[in-house]
PDB file of N, CA and C in Angstrom:
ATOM      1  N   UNK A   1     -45.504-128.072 -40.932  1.00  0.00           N
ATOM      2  CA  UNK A   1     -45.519-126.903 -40.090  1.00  0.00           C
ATOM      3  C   UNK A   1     -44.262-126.870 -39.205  1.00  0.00           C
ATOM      4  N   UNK A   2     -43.741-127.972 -38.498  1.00  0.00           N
ATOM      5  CA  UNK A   2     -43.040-128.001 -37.886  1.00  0.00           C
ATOM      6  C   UNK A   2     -41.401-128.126 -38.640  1.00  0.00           C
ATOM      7  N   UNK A   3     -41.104-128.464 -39.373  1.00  0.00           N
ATOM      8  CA  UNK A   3     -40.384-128.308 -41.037  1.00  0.00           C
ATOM      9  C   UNK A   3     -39.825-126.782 -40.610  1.00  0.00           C
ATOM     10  N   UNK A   4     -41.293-126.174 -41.289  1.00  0.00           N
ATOM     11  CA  UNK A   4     -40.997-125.163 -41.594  1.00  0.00           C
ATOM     12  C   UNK A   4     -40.563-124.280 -40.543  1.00  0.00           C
ATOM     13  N   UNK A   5     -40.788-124.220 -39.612  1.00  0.00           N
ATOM     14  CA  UNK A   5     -41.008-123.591 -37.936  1.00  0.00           C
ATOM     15  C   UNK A   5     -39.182-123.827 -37.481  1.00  0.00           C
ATOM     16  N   UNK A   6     -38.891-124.668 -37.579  1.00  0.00           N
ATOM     17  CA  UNK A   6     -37.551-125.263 -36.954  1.00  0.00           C
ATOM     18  C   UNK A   6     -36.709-124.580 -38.851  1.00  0.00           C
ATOM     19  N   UNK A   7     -37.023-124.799 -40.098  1.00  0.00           N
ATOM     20  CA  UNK A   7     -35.884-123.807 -40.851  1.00  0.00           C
ATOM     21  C   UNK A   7     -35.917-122.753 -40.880  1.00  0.00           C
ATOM     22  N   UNK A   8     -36.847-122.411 -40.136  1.00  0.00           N
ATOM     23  CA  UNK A   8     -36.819-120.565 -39.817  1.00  0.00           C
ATOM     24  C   UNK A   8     -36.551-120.509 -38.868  1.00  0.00           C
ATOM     25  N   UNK A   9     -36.180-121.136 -37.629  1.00  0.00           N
ATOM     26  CA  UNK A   9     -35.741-120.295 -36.496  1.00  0.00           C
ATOM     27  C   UNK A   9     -34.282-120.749 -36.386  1.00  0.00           C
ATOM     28  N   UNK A  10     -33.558-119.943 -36.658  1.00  0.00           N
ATOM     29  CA  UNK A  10     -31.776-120.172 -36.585  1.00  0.00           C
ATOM     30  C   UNK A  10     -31.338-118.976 -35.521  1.00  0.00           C
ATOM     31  N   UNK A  11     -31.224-119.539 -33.948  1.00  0.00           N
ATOM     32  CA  UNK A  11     -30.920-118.423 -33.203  1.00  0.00           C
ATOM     33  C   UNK A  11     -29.534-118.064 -33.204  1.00  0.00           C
ATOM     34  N   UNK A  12     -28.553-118.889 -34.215  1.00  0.00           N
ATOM     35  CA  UNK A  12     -27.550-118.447 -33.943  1.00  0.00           C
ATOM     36  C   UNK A  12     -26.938-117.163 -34.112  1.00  0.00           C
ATOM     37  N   UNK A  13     -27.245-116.491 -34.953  1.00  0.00           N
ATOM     38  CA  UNK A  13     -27.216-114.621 -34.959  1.00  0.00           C
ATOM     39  C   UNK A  13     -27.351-113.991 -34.078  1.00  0.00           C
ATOM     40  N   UNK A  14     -28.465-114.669 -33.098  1.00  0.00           N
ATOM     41  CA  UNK A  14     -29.469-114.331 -32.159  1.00  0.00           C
ATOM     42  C   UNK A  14     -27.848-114.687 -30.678  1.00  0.00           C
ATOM     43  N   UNK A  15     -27.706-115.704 -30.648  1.00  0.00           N
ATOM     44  CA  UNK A  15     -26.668-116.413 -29.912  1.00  0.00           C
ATOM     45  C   UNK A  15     -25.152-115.211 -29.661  1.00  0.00           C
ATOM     46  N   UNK A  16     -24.517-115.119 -30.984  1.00  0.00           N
ATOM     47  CA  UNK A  16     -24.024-114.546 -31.537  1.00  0.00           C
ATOM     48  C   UNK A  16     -23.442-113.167 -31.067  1.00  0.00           C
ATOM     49  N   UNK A  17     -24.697-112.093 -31.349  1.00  0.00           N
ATOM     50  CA  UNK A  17     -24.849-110.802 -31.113  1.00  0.00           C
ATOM     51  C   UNK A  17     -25.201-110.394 -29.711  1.00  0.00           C
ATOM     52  N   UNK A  18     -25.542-111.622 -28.955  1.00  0.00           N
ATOM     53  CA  UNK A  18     -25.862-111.471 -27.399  1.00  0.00           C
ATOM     54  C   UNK A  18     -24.643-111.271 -26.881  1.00  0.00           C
ATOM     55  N   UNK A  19     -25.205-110.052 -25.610  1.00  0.00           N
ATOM     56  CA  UNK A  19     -24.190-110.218 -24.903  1.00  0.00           C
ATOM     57  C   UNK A  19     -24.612-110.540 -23.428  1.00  0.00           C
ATOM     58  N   UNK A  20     -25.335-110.608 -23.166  1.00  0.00           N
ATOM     59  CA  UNK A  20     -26.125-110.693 -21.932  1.00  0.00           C
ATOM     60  C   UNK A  20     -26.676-112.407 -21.692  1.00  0.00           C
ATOM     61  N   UNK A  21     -27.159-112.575 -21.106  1.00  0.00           N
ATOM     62  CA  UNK A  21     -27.067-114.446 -20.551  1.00  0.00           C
ATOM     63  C   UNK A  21     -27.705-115.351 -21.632  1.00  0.00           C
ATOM     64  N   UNK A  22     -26.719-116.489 -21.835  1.00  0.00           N
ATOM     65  CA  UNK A  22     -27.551-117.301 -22.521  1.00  0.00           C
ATOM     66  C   UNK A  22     -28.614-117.881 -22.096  1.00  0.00           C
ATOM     67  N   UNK A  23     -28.761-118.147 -21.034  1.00  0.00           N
ATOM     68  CA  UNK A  23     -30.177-118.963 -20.551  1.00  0.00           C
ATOM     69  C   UNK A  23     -31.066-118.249 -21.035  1.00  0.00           C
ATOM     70  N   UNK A  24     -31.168-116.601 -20.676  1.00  0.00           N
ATOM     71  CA  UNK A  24     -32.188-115.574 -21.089  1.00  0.00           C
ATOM     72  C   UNK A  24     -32.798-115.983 -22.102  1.00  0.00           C
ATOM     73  N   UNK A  25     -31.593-115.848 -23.342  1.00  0.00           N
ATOM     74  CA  UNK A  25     -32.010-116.358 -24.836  1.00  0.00           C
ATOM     75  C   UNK A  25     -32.749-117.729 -24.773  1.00  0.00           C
ATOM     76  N   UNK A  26     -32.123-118.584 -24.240  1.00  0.00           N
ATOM     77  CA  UNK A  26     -32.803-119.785 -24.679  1.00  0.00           C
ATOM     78  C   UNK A  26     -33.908-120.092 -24.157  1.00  0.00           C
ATOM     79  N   UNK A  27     -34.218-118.901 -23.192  1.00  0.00           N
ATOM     80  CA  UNK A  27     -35.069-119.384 -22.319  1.00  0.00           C
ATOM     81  C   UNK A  27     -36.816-118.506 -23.489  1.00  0.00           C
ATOM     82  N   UNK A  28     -36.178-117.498 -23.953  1.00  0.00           N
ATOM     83  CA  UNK A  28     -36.939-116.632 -24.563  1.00  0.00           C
ATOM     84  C   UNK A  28     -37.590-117.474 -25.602  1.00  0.00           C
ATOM     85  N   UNK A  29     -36.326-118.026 -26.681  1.00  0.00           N
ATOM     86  CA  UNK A  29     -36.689-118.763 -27.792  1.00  0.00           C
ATOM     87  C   UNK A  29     -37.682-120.126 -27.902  1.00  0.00           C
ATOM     88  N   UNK A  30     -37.418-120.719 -26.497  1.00  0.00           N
ATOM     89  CA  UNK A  30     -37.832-121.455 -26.434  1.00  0.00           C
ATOM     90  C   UNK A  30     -39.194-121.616 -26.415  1.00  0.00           C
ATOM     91  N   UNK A  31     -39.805-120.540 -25.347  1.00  0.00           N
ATOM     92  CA  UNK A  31     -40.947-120.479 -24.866  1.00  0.00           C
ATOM     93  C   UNK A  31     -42.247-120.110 -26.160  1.00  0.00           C
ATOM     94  N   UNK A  32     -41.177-119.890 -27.367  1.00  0.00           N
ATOM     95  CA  UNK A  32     -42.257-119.713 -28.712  1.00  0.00           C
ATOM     96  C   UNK A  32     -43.418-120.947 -28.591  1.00  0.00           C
ATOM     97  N   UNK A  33     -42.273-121.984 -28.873  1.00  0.00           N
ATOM     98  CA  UNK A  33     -42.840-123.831 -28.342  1.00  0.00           C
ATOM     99  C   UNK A  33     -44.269-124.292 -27.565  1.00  0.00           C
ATOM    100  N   UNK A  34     -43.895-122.868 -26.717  1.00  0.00           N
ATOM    101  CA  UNK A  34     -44.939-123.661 -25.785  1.00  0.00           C
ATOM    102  C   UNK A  34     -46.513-124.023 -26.247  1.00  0.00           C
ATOM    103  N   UNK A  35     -46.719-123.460 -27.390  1.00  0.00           N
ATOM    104  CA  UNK A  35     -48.452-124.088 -27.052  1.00  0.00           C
ATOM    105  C   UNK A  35     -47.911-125.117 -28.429  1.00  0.00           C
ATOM    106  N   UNK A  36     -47.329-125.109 -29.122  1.00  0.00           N
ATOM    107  CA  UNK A  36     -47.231-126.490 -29.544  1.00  0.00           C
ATOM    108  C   UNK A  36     -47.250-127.989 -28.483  1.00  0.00           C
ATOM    109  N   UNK A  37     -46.256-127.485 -27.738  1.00  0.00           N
ATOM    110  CA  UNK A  37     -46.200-128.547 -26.121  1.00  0.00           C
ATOM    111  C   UNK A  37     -47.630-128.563 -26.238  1.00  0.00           C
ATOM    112  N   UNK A  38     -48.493-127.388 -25.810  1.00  0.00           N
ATOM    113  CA  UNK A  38     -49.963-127.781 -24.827  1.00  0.00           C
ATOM    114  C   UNK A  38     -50.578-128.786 -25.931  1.00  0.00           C
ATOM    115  N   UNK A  39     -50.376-128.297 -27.458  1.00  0.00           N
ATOM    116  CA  UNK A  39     -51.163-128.883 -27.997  1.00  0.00           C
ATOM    117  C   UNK A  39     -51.360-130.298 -28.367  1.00  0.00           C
ATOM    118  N   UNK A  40     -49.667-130.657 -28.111  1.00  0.00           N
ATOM    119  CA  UNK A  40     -49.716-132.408 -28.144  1.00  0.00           C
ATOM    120  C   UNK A  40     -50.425-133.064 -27.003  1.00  0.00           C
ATOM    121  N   UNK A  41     -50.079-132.334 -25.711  1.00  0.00           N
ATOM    122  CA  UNK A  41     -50.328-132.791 -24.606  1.00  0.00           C
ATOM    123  C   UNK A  41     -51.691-132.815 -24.848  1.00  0.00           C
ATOM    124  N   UNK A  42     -52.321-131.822 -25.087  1.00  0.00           N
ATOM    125  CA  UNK A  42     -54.051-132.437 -25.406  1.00  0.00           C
ATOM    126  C   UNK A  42     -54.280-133.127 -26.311  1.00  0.00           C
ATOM    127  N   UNK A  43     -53.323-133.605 -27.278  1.00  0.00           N
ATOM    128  CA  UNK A  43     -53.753-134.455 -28.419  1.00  0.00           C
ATOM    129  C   UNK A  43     -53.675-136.004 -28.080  1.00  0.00           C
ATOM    130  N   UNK A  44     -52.334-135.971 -26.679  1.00  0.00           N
ATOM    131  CA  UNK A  44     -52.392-137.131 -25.665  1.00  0.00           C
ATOM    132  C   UNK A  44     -53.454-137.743 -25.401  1.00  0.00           C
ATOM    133  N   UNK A  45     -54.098-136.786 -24.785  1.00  0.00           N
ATOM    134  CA  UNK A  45     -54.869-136.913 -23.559  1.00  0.00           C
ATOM    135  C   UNK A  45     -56.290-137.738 -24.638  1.00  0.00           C
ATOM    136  N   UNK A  46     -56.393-136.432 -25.847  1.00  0.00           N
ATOM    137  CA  UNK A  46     -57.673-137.092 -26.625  1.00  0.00           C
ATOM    138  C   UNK A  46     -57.437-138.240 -26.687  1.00  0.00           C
ATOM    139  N   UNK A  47     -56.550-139.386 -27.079  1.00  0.00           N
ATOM    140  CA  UNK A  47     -55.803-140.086 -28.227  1.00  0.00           C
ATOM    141  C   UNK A  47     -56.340-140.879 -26.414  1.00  0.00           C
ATOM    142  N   UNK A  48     -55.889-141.220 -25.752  1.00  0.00           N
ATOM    143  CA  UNK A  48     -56.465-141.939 -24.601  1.00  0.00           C
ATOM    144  C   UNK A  48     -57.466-142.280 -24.175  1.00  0.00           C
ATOM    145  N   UNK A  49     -58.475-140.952 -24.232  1.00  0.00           N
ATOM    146  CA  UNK A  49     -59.682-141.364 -23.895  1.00  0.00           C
ATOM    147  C   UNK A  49     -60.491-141.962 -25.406  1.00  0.00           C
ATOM    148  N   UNK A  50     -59.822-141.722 -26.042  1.00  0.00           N
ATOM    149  CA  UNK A  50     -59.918-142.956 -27.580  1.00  0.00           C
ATOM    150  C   UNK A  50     -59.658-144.035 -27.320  1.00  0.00           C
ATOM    151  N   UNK A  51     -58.763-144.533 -27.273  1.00  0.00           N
ATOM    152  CA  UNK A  51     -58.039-145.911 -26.557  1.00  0.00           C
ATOM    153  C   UNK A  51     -59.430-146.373 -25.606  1.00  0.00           C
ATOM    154  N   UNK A  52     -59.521-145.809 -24.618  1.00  0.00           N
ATOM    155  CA  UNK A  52     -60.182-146.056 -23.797  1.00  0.00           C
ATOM    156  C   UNK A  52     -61.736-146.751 -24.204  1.00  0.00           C
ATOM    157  N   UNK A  53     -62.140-146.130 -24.646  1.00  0.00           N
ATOM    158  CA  UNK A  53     -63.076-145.979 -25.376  1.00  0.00           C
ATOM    159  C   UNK A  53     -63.445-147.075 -26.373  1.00  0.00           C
ATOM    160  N   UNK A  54     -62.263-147.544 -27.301  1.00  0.00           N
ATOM    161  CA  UNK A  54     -62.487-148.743 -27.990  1.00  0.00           C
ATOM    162  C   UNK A  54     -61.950-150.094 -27.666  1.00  0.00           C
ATOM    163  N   UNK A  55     -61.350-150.193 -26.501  1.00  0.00           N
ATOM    164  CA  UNK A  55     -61.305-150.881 -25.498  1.00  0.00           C
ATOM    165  C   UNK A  55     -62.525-151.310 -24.845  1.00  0.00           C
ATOM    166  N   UNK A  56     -63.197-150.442 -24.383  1.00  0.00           N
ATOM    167  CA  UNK A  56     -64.343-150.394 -23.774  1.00  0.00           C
ATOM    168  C   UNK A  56     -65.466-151.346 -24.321  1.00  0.00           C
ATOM    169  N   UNK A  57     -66.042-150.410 -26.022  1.00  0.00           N
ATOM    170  CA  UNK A  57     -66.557-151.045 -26.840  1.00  0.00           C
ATOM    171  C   UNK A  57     -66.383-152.617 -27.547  1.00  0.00           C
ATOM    172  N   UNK A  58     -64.369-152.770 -27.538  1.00  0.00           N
ATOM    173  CA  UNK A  58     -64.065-154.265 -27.911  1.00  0.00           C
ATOM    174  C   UNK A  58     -64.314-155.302 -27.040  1.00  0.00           C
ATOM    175  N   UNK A  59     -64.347-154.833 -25.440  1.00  0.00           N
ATOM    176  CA  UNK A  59     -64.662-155.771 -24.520  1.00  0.00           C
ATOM    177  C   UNK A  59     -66.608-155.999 -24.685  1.00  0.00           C
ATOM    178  N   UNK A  60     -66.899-154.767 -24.476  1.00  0.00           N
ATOM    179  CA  UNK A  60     -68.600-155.544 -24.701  1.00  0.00           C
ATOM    180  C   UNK A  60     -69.242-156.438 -26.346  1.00  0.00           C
ATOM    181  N   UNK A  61     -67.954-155.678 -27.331  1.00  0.00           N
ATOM    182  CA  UNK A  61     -68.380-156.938 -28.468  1.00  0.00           C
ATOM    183  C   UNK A  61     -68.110-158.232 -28.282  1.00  0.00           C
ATOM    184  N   UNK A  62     -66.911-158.213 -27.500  1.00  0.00           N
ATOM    185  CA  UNK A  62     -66.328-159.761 -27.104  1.00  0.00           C
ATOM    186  C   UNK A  62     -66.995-160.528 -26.325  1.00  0.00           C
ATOM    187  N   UNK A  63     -67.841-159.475 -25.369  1.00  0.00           N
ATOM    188  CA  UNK A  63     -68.638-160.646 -24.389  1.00  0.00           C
ATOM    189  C   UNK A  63     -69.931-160.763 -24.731  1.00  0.00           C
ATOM    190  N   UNK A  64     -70.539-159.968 -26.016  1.00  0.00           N
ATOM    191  CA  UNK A  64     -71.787-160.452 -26.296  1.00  0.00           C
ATOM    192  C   UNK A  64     -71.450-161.282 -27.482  1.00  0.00           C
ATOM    193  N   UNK A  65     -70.731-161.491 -28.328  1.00  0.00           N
ATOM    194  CA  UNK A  65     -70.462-162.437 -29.077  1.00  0.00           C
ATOM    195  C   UNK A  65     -69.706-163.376 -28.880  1.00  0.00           C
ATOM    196  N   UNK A  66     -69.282-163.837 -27.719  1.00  0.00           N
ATOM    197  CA  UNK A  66     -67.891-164.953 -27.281  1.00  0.00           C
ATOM    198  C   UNK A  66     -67.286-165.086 -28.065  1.00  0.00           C
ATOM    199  N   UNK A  67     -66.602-164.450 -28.539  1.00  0.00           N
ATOM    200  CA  UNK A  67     -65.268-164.651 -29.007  1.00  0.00           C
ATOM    201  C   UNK A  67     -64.406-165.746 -28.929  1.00  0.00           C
ATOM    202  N   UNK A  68     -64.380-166.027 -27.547  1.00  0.00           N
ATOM    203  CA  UNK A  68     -63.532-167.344 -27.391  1.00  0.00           C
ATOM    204  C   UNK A  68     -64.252-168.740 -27.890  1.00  0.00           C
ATOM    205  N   UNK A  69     -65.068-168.672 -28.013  1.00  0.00           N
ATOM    206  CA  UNK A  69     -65.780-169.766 -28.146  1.00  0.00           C
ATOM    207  C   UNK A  69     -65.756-169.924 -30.381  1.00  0.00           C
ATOM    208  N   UNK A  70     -66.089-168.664 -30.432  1.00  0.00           N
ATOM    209  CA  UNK A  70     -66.107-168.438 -31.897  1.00  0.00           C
ATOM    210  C   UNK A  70     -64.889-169.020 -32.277  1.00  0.00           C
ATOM    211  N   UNK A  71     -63.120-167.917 -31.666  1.00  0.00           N
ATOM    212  CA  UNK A  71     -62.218-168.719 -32.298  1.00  0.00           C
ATOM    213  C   UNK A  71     -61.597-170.162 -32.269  1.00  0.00           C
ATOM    214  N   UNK A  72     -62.400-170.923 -31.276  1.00  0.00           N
ATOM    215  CA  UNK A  72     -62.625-172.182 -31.349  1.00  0.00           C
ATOM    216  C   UNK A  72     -63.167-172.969 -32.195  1.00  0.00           C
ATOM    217  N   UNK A  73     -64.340-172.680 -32.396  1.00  0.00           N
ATOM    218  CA  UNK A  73     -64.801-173.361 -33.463  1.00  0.00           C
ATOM    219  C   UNK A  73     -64.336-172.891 -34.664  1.00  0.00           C
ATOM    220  N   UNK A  74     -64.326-171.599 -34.959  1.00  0.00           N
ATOM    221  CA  UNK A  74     -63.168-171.428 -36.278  1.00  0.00           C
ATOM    222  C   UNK A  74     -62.108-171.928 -36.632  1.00  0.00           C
ATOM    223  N   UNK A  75     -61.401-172.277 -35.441  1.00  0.00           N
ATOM    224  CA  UNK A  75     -60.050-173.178 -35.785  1.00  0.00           C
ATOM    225  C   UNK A  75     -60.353-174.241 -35.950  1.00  0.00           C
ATOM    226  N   UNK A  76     -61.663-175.460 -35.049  1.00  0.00           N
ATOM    227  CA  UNK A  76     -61.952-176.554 -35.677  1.00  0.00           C
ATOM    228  C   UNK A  76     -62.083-176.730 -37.302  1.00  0.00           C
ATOM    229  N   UNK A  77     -63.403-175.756 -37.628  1.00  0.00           N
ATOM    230  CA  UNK A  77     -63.437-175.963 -38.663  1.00  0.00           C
ATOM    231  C   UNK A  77     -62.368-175.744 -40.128  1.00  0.00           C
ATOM    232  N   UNK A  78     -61.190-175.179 -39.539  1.00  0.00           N
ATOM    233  CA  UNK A  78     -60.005-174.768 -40.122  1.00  0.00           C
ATOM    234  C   UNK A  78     -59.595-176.189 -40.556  1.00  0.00           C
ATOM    235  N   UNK A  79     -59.077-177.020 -39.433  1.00  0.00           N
ATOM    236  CA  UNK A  79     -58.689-178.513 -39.316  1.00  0.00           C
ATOM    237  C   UNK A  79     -59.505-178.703 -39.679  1.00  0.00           C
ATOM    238  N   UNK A  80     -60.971-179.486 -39.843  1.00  0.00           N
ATOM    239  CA  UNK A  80     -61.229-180.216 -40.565  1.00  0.00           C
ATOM    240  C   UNK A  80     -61.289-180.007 -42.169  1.00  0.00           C
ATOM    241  N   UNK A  81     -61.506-178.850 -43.071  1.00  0.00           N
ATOM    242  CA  UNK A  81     -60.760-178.166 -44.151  1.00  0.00           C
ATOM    243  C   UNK A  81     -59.984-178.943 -44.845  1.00  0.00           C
ATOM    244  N   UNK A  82     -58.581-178.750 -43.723  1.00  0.00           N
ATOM    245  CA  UNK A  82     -57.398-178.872 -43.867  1.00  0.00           C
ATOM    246  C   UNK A  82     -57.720-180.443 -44.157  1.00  0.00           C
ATOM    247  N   UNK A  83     -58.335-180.972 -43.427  1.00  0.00           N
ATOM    248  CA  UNK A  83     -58.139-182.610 -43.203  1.00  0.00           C
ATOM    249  C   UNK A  83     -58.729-182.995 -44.601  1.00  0.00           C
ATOM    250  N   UNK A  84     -59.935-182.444 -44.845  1.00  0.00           N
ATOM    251  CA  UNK A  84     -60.457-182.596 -46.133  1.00  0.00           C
ATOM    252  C   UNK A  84     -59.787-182.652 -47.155  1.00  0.00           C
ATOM    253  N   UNK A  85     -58.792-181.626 -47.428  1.00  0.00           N
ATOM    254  CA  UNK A  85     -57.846-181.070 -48.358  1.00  0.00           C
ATOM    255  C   UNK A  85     -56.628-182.182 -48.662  1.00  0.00           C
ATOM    256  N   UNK A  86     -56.320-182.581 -47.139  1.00  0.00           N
ATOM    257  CA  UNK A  86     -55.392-183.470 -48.161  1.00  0.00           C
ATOM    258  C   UNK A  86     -55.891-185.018 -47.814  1.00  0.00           C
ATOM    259  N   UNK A  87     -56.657-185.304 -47.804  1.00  0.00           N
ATOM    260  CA  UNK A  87     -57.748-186.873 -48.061  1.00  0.00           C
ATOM    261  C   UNK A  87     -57.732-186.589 -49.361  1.00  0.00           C
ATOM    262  N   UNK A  88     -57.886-185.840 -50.169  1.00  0.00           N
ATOM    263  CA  UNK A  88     -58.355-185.858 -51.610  1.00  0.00           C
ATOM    264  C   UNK A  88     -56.814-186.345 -52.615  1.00  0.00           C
ATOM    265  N   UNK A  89     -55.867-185.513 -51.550  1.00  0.00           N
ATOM    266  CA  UNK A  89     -54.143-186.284 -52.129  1.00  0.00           C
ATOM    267  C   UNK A  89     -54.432-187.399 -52.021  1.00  0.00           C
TER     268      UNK A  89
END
């Protein structure tokens, strides 16, 4: 969409044939933009309270399952594995 949006708008004709202020123009052309702007800005905002959100949820999985404690013993049992593995060399 945006592709296409930016190879169709070539103000230079537009630039060009003016005779009256450039700001005017750019100020005109520009303002097409604007709810694209609003629309990221709310796509921000969603995209945060997402974040937020599974943040939220990763901290209460972490503290009802200890985590820390889990990747502890996961790494023990990693090493001993390992230790197993090469006793058999």
């Amino acid at each position: 969409m945006l592709k296409e949006m930016k190879r169709k708008d070539d103000i230079l004709p537009k630039l060009m044939a003016s005779t009256g202020s450039h700001d005017d123009l750019f100020s005109k052309e520009i303002s097409k933009y604007e709810h694209i702007c609003q629309e990221i800005a709310s796509n921000l905002e969603v995209q945060e309270q997402f974040l937020m959100h599974i943040q939220a949820q990763n901290d209460e999985f972490a503290s009802i399952f200890n985590l820390k404690d889990y990747k502890g013993i996961a790494w023990q049992m990693q090493i001993m594995q390992s230790s197993s593995v090469l006793s058999v060399f």
